[in-house]
N, C-alpha and C. Protein backbone atom coordinates (compact mmCIF):
# COMPACT_ATOMS: atom_id res chain seq x y z
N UNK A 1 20.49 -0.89 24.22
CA UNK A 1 20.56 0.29 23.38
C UNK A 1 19.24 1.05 23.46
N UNK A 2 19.36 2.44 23.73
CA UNK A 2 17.95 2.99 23.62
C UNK A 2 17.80 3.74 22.38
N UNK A 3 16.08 3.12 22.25
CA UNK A 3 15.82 3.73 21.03
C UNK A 3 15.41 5.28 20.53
N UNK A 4 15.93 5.71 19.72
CA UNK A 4 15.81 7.02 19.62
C UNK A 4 14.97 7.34 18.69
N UNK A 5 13.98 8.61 18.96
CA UNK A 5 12.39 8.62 18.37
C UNK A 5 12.95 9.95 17.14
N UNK A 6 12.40 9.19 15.83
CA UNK A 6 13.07 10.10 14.74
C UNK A 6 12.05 11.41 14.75
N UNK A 7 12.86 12.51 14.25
CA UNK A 7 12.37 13.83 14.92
C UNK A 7 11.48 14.08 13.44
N UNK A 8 10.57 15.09 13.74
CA UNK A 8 9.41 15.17 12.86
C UNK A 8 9.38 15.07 11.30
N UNK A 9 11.11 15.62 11.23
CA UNK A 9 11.45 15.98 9.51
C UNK A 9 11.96 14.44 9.11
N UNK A 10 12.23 13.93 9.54
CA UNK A 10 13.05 12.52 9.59
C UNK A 10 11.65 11.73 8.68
N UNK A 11 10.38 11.69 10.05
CA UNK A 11 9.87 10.95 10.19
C UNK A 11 8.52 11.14 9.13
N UNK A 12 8.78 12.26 7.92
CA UNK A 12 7.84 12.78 6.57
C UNK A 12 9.35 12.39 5.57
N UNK A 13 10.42 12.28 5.86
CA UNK A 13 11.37 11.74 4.98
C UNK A 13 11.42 10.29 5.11
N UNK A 14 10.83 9.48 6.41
CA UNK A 14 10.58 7.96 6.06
C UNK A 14 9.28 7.58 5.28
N UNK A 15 8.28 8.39 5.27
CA UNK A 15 6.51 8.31 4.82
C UNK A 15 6.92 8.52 3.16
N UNK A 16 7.78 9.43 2.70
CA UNK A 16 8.21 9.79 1.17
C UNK A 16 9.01 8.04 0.30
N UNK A 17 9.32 8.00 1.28
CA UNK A 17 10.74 6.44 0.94
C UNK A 17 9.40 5.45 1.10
N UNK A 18 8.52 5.52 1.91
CA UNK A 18 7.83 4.17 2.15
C UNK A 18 6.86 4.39 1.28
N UNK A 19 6.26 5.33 1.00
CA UNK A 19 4.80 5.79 0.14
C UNK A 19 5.47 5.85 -1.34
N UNK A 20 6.99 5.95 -1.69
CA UNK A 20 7.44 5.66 -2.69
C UNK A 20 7.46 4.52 -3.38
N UNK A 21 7.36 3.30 -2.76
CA UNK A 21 7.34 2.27 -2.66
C UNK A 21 5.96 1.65 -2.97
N UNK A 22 5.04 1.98 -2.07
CA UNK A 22 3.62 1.83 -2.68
C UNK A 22 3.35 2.54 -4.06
N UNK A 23 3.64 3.76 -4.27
CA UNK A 23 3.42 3.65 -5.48
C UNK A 23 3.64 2.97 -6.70
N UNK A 24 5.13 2.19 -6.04
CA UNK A 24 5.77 1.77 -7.37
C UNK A 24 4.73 0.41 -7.53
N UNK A 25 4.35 -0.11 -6.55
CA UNK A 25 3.33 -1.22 -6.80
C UNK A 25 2.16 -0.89 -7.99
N UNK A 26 1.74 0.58 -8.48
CA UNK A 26 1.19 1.12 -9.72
C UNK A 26 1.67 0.02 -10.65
N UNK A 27 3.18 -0.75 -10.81
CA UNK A 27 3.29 -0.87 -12.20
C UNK A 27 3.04 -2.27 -12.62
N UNK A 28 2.39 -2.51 -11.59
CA UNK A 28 2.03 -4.00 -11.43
C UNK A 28 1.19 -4.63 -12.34
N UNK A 29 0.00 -3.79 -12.27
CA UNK A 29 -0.71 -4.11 -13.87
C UNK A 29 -0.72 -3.37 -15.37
N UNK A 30 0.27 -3.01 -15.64
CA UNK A 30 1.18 -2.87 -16.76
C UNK A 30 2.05 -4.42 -16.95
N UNK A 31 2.23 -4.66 -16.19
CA UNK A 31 3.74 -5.72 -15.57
C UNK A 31 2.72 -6.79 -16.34
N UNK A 32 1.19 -6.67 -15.95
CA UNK A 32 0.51 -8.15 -15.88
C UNK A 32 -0.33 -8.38 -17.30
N UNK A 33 -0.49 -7.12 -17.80
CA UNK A 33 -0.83 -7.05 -19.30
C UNK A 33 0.39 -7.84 -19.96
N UNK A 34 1.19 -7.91 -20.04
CA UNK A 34 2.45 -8.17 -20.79
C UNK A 34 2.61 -9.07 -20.67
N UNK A 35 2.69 -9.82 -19.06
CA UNK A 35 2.58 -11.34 -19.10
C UNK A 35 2.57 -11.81 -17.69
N UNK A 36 0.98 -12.13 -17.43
CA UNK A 36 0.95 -12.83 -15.67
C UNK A 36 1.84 -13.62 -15.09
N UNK A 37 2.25 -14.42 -15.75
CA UNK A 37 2.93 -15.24 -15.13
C UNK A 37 4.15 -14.66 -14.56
N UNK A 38 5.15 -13.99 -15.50
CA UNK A 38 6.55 -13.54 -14.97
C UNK A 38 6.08 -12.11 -13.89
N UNK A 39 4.73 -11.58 -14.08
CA UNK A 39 4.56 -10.86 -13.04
C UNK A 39 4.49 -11.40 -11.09
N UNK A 40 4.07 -12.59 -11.71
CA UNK A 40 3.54 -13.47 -10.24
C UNK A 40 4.87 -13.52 -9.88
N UNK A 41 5.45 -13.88 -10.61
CA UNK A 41 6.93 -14.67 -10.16
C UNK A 41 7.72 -13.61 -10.13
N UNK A 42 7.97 -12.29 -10.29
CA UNK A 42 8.88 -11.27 -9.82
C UNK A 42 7.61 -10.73 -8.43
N UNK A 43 6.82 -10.83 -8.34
CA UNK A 43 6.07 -10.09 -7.18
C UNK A 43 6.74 -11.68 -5.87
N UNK A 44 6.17 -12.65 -6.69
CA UNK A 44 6.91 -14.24 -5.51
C UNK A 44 8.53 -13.87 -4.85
N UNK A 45 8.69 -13.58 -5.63
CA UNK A 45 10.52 -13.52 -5.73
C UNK A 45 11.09 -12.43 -4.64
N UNK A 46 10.08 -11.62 -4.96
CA UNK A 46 10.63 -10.04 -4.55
C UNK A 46 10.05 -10.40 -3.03
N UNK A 47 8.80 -10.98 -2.26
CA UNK A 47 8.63 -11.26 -1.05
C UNK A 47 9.76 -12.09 -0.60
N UNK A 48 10.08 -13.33 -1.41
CA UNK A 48 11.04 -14.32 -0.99
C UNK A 48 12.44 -13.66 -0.14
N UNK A 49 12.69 -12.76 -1.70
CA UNK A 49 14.29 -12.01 -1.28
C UNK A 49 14.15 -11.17 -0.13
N UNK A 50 13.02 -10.39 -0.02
CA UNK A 50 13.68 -9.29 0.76
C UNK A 50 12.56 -9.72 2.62
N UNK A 51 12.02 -11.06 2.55
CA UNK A 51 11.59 -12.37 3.62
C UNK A 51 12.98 -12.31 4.34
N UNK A 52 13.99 -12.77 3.29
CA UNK A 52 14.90 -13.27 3.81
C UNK A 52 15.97 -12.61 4.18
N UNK A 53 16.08 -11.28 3.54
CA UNK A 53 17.06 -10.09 3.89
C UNK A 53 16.83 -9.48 5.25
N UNK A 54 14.43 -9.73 5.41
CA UNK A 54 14.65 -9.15 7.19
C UNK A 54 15.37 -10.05 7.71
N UNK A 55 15.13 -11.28 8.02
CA UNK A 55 15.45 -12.16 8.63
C UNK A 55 17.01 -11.99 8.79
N UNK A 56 17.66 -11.84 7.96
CA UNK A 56 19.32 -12.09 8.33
C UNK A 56 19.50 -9.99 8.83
N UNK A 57 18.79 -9.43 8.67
CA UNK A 57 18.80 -8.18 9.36
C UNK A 57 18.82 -8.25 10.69
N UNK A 58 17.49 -9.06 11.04
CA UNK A 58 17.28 -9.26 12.82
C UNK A 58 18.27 -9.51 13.28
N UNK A 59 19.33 -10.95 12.62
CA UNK A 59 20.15 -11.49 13.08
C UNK A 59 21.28 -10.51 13.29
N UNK A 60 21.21 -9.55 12.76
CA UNK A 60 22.62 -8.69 13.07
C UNK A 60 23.56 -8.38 11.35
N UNK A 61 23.02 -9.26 10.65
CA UNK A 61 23.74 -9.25 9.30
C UNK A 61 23.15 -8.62 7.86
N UNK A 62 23.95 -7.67 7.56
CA UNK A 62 22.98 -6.53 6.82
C UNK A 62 23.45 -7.20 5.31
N UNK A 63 22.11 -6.82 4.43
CA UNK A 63 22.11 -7.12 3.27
C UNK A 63 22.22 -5.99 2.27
N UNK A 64 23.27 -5.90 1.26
CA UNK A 64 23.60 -4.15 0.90
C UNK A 64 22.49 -4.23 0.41
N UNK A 65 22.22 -3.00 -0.04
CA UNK A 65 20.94 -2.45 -0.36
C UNK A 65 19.49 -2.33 0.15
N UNK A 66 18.99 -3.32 0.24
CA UNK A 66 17.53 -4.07 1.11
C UNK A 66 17.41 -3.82 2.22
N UNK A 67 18.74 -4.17 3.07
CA UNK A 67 18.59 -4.01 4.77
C UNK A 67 18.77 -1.93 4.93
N UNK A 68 19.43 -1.57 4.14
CA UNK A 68 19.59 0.15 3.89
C UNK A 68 18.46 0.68 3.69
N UNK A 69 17.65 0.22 2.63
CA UNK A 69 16.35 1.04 2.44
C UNK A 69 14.84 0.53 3.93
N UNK A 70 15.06 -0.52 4.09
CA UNK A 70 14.24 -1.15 5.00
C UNK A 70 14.43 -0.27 6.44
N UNK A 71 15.95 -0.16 6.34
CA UNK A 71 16.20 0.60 7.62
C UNK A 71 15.38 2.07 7.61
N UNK A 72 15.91 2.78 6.97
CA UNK A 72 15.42 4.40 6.59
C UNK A 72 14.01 4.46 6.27
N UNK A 73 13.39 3.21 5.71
CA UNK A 73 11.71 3.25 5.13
C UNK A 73 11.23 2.83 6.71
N UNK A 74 11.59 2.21 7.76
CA UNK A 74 11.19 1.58 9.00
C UNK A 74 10.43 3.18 9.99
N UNK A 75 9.65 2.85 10.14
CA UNK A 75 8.80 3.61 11.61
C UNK A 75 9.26 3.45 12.82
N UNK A 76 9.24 4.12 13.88
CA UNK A 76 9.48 4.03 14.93
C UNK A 76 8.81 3.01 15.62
N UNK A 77 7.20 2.51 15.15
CA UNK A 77 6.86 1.64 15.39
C UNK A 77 7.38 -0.18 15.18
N UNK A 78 8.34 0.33 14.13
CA UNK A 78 8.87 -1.10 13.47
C UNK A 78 10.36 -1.19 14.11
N UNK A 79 10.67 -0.51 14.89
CA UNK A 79 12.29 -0.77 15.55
C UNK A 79 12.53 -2.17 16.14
N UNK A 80 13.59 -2.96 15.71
CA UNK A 80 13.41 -4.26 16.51
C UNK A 80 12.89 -5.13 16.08
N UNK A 81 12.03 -5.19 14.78
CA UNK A 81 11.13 -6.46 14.42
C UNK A 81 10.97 -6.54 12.92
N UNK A 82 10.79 -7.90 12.57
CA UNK A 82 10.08 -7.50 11.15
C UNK A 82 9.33 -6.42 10.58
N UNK A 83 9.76 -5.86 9.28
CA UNK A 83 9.00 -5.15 8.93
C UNK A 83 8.05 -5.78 7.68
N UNK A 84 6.84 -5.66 8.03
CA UNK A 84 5.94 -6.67 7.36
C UNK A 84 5.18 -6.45 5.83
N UNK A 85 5.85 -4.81 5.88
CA UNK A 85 5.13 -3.83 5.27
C UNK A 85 4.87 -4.04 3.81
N UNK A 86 6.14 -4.46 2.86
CA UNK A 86 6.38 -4.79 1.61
C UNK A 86 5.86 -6.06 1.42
N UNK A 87 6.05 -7.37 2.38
CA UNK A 87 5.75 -8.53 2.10
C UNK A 87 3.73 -8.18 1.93
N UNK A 88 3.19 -7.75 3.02
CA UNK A 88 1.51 -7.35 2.71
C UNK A 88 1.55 -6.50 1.15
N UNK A 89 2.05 -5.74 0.70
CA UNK A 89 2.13 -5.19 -0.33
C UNK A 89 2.29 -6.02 -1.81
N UNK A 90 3.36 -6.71 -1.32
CA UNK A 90 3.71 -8.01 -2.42
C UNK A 90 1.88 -8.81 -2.49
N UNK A 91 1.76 -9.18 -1.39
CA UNK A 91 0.70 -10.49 -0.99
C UNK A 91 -0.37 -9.80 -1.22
N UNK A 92 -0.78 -8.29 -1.07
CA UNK A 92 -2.12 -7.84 -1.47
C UNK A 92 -2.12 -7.56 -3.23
N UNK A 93 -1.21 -7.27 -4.00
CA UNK A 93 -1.28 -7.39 -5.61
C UNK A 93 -1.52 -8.79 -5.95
N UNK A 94 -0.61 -9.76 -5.39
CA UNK A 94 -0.64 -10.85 -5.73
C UNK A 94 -2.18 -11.56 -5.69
N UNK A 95 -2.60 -11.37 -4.67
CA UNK A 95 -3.59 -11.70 -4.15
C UNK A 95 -4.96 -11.41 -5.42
N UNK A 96 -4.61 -9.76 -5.85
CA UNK A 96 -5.80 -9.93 -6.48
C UNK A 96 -5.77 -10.09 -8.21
N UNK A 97 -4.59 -10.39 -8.27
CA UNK A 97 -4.22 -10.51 -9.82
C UNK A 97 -4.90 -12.31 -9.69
N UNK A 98 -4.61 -12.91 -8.52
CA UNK A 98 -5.30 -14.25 -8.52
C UNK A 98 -6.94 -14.52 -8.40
N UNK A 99 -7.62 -13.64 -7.63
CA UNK A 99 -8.57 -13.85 -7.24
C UNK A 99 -9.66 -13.16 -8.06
N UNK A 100 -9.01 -11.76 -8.71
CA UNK A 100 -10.54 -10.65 -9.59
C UNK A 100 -9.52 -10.92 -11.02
N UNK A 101 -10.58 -10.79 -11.91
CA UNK A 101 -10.01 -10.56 -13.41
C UNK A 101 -10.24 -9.34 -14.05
N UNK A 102 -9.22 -9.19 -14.91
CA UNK A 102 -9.52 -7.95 -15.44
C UNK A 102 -10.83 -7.19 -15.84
N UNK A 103 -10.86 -6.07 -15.38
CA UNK A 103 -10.07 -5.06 -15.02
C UNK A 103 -9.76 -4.59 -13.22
N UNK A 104 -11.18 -5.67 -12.93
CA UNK A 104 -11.15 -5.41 -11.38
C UNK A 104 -9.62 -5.81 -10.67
N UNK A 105 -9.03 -6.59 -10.86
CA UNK A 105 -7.88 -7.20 -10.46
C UNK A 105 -6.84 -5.36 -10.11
N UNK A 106 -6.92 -5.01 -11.46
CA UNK A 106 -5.95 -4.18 -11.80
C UNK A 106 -6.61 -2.52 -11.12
N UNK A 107 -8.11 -2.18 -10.31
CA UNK A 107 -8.50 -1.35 -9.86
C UNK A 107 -8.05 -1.58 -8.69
N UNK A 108 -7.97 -3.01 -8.45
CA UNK A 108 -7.58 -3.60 -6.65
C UNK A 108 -6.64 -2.81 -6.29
N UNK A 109 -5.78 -2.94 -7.25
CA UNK A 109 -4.51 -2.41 -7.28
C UNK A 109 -3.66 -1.27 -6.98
N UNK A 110 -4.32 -0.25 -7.68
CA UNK A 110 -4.31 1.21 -7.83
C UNK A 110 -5.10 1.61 -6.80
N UNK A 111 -6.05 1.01 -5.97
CA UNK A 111 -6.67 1.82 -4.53
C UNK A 111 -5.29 1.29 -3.67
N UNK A 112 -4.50 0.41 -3.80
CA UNK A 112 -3.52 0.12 -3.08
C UNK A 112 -2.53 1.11 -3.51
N UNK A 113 -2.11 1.63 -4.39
CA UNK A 113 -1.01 1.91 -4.56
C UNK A 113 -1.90 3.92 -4.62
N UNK A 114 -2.01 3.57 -5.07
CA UNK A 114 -2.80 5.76 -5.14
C UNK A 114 -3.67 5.75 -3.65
N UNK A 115 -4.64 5.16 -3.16
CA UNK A 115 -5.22 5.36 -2.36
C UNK A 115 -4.69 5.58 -0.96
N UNK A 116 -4.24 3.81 -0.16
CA UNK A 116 -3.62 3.97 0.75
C UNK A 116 -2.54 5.01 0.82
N UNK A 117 -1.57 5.19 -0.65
CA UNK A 117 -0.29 6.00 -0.58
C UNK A 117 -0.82 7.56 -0.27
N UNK A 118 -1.92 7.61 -1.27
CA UNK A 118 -1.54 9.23 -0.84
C UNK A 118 -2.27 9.62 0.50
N UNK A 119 -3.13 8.74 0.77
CA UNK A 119 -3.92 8.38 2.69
C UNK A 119 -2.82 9.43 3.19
N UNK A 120 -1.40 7.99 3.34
CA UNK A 120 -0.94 8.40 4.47
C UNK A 120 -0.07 9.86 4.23
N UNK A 121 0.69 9.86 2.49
CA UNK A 121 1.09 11.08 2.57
C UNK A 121 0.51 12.46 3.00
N UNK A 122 -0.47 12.54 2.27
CA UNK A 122 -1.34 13.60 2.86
C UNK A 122 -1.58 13.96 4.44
N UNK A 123 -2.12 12.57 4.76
CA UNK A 123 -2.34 12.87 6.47
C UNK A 123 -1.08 13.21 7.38
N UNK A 124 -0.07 12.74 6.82
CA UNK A 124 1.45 13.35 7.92
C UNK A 124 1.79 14.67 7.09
N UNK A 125 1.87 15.27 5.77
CA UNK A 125 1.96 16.77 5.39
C UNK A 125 1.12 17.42 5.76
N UNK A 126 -0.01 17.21 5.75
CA UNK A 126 -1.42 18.05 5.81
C UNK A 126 -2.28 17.81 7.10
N UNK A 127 -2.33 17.60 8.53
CA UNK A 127 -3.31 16.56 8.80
C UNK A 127 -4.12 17.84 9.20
N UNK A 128 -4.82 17.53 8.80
CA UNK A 128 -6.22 18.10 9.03
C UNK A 128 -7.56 17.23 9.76
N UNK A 129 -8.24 17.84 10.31
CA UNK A 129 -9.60 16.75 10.50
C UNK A 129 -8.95 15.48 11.46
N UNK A 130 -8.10 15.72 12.69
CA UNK A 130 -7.88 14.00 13.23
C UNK A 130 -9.12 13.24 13.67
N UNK A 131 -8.62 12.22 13.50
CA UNK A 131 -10.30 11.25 13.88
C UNK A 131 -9.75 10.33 15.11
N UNK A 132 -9.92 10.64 16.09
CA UNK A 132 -9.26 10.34 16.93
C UNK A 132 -9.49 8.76 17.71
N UNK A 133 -11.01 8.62 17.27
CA UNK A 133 -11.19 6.67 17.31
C UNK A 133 -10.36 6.04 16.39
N UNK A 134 -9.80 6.28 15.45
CA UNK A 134 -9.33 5.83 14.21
C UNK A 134 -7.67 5.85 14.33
N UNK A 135 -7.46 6.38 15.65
CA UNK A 135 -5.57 6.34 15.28
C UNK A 135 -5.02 7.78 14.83
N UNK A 136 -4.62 7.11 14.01
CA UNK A 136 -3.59 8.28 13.36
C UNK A 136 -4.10 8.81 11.85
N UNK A 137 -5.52 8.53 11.80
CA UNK A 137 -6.20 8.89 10.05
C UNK A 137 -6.46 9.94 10.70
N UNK A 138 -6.48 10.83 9.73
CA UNK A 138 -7.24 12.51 9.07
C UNK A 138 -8.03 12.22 8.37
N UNK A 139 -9.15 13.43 8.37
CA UNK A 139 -10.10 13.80 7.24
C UNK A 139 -9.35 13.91 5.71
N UNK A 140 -8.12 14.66 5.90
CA UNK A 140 -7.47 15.01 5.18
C UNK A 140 -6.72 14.12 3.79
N UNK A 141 -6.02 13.10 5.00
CA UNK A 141 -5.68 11.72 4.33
C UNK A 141 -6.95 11.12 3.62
N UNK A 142 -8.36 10.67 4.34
CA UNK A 142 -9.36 10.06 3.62
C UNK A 142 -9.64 10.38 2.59
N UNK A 143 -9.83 12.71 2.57
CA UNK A 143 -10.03 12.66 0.88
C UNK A 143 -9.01 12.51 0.06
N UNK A 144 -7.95 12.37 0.10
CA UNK A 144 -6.74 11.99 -0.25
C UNK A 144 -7.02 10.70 -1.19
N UNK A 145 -7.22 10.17 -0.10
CA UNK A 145 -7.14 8.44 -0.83
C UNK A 145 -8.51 8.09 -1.54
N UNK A 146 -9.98 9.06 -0.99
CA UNK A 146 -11.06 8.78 -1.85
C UNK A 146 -10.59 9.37 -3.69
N UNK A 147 -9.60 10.84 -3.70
CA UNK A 147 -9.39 11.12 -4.70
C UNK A 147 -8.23 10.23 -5.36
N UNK A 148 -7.67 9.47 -4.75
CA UNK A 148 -6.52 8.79 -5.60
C UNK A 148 -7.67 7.77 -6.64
N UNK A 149 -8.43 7.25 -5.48
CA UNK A 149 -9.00 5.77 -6.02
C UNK A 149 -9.77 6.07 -7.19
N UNK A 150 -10.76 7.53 -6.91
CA UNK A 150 -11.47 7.80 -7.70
C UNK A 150 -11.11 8.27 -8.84
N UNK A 151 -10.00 8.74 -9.07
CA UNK A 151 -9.12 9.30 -10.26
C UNK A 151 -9.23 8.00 -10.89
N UNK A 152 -8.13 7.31 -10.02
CA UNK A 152 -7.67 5.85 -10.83
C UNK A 152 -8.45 4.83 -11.50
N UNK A 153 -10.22 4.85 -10.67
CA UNK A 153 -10.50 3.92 -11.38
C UNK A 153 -11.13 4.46 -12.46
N UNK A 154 -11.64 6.22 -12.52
CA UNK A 154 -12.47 6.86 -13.43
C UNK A 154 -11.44 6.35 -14.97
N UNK A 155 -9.74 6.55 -14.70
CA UNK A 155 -9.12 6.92 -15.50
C UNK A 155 -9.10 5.25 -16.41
N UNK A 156 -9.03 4.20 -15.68
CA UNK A 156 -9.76 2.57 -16.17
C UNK A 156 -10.97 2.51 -16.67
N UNK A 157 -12.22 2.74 -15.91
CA UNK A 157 -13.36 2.35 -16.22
C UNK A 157 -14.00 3.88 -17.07
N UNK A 158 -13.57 4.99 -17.14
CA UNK A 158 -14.18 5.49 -17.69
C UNK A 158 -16.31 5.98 -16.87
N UNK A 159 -16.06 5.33 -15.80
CA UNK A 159 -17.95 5.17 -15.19
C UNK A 159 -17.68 5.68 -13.91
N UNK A 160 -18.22 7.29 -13.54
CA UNK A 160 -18.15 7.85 -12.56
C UNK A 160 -18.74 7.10 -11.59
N UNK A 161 -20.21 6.81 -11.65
CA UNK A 161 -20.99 5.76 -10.37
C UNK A 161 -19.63 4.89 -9.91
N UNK A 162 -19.24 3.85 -10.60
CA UNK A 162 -18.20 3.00 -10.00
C UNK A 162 -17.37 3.28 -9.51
N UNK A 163 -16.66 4.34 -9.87
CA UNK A 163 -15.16 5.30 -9.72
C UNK A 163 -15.73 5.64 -8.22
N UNK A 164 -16.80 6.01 -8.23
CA UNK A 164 -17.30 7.39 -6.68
C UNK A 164 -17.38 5.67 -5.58
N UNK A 165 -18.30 5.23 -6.36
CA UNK A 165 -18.66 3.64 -4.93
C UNK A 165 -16.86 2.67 -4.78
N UNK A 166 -16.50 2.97 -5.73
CA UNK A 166 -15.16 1.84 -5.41
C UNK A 166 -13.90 2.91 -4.36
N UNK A 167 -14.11 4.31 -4.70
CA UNK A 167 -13.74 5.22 -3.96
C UNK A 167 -13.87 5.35 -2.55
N UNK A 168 -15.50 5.15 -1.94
CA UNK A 168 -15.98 5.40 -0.85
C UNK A 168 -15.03 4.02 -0.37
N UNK A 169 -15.49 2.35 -0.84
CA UNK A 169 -15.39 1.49 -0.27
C UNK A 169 -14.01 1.92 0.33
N UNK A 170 -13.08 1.97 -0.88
CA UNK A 170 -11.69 1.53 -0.44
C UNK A 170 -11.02 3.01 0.91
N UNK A 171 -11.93 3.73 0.75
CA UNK A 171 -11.81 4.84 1.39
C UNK A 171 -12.07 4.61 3.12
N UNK A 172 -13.45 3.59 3.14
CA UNK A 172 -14.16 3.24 4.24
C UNK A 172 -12.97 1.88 4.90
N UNK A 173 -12.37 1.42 3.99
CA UNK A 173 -11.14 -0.11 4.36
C UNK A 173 -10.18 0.42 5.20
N UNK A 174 -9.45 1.64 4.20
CA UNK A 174 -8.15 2.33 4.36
C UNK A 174 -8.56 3.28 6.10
N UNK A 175 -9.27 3.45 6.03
CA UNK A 175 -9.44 4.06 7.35
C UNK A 175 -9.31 3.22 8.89
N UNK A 176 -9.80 1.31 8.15
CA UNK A 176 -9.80 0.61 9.43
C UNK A 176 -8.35 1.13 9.93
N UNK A 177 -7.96 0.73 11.29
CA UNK A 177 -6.70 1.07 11.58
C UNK A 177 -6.52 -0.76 11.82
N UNK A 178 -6.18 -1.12 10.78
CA UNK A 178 -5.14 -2.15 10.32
C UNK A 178 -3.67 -2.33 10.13
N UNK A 179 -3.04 -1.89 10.71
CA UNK A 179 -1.58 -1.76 10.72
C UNK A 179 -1.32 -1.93 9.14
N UNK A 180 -0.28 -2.52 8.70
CA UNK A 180 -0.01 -3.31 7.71
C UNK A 180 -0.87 -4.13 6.90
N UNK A 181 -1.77 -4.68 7.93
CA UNK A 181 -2.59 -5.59 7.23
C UNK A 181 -3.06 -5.26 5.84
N UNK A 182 -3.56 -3.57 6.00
CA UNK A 182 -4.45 -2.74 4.88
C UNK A 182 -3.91 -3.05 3.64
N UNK A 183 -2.46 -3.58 3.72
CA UNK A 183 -2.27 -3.81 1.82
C UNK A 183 -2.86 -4.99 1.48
N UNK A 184 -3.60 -5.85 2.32
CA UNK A 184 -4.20 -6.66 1.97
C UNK A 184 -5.72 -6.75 2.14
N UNK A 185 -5.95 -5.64 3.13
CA UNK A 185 -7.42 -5.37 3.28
C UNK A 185 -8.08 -4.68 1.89
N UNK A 186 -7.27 -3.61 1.59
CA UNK A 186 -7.64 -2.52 0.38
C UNK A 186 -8.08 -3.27 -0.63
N UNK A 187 -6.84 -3.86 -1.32
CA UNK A 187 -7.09 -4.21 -2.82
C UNK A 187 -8.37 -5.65 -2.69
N UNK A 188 -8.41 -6.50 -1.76
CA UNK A 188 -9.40 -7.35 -1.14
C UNK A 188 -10.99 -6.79 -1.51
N UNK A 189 -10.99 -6.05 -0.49
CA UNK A 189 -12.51 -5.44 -0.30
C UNK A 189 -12.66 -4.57 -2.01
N UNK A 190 -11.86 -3.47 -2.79
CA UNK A 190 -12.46 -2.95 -3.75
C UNK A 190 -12.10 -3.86 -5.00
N UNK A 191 -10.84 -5.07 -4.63
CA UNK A 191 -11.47 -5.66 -6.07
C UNK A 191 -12.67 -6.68 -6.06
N UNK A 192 -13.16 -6.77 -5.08
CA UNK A 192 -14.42 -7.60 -5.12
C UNK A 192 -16.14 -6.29 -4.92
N UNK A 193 -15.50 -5.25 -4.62
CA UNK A 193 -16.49 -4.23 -5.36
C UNK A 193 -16.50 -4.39 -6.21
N UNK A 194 -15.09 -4.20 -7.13
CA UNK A 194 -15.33 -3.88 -8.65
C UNK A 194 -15.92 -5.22 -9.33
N UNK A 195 -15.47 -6.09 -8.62
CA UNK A 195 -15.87 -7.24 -9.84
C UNK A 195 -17.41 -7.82 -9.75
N UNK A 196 -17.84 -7.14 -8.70
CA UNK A 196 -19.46 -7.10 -8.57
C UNK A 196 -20.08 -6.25 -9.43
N UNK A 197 -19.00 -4.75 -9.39
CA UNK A 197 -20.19 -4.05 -10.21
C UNK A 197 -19.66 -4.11 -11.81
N UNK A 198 -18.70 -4.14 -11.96
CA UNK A 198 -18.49 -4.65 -13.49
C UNK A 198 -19.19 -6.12 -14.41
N UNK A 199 -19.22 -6.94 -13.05
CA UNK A 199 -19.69 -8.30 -14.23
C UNK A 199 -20.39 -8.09 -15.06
């Protein structure tokens, strides 16, 4: 079967479905105020289920709902293979709700979900500035995601210095060209900013 390369409008209507998705990871620390534990275990759960929905996808056997959105949220780069994208997403919240404590845990977070998201939205609506060692980042996308982070954490911490340095960092992460990895690079690298400069 040959694969067919989704045409430009397609392919800012898969970035909306997938960057939708990162955002919704925002509600994660709301989720964890209320109660860590059942947060761990719907973030556990939610890798488990939809682990196992690619898997019986590859095989040829579609799972309603999951294998539908996975399909339409998928890149041209992801045709044919796991898509790894949600499980790093799951594993980078998880990750830092375990490793930073409040409030850093919950800044990790929001450079993941505002930062990287509006990165990439911005850079496929807007691209401005390509950086052409870097892939497929814009200038455009970077201030993008320096203003998500910096909103988000000003709107937590209330302390511009931190807001502007946890901004740059996660700004300086989001740019590696890490495939997927970045949902685990992001919240990594700025919740261990934050929890340096908060202690």
């Amino acid at each position: 079967m040959i694969a067919i390369r989704k045409t430009a409008a397609a392919e800012l209507q898969t970035e909306l479905l997938r960057k939708s998705i990162h955002f919704f990871i925002a509600m994660v620390p709301p989720l964890a105020t209320l109660s860590l534990p059942v947060t761990m275990a719907l973030l556990g759960s939610g890798i488990l289920v939809y682990s196992s929905a690619e898997a019986l996808r590859l095989q040829g056997r579609i799972v309603p709902f999951i294998s539908g959105i996975t399909r339409m949220a998928s890149r041209d780069r992801d045709r044919g293979r796991f898509v790894l994208g949600p499980v790093t997403l799951g594993l980078g919240a998880m990750l830092a709700l375990m490793l930073y404590p409040e409030p850093a845990a919950f800044l990790a977070i929001y450079a993941l979900a505002f930062g990287d998201g509006l990165a990439s939205l911005v850079g496929k609506f807007f691209p401005m500035g390509r950086i052409s060692f870097l892939g497929e980042k814009t200038l455009s996308g970077s201030f993008a995601c320096f203003s998500g982070i910096f909103l988000a954490s000003y709107g937590v911490t209330g302390i511009w210095e931190v807001s502007f340095f946890l901004a740059l960092i996660g700004t300086l992460l989001e740019a590696v060209p890490a495939g997927d990895l970045d949902n685990i690079i992001i919240p990594m690298g700025t919740g261990l900013a934050a929890a340096l400069m908060l202690a």
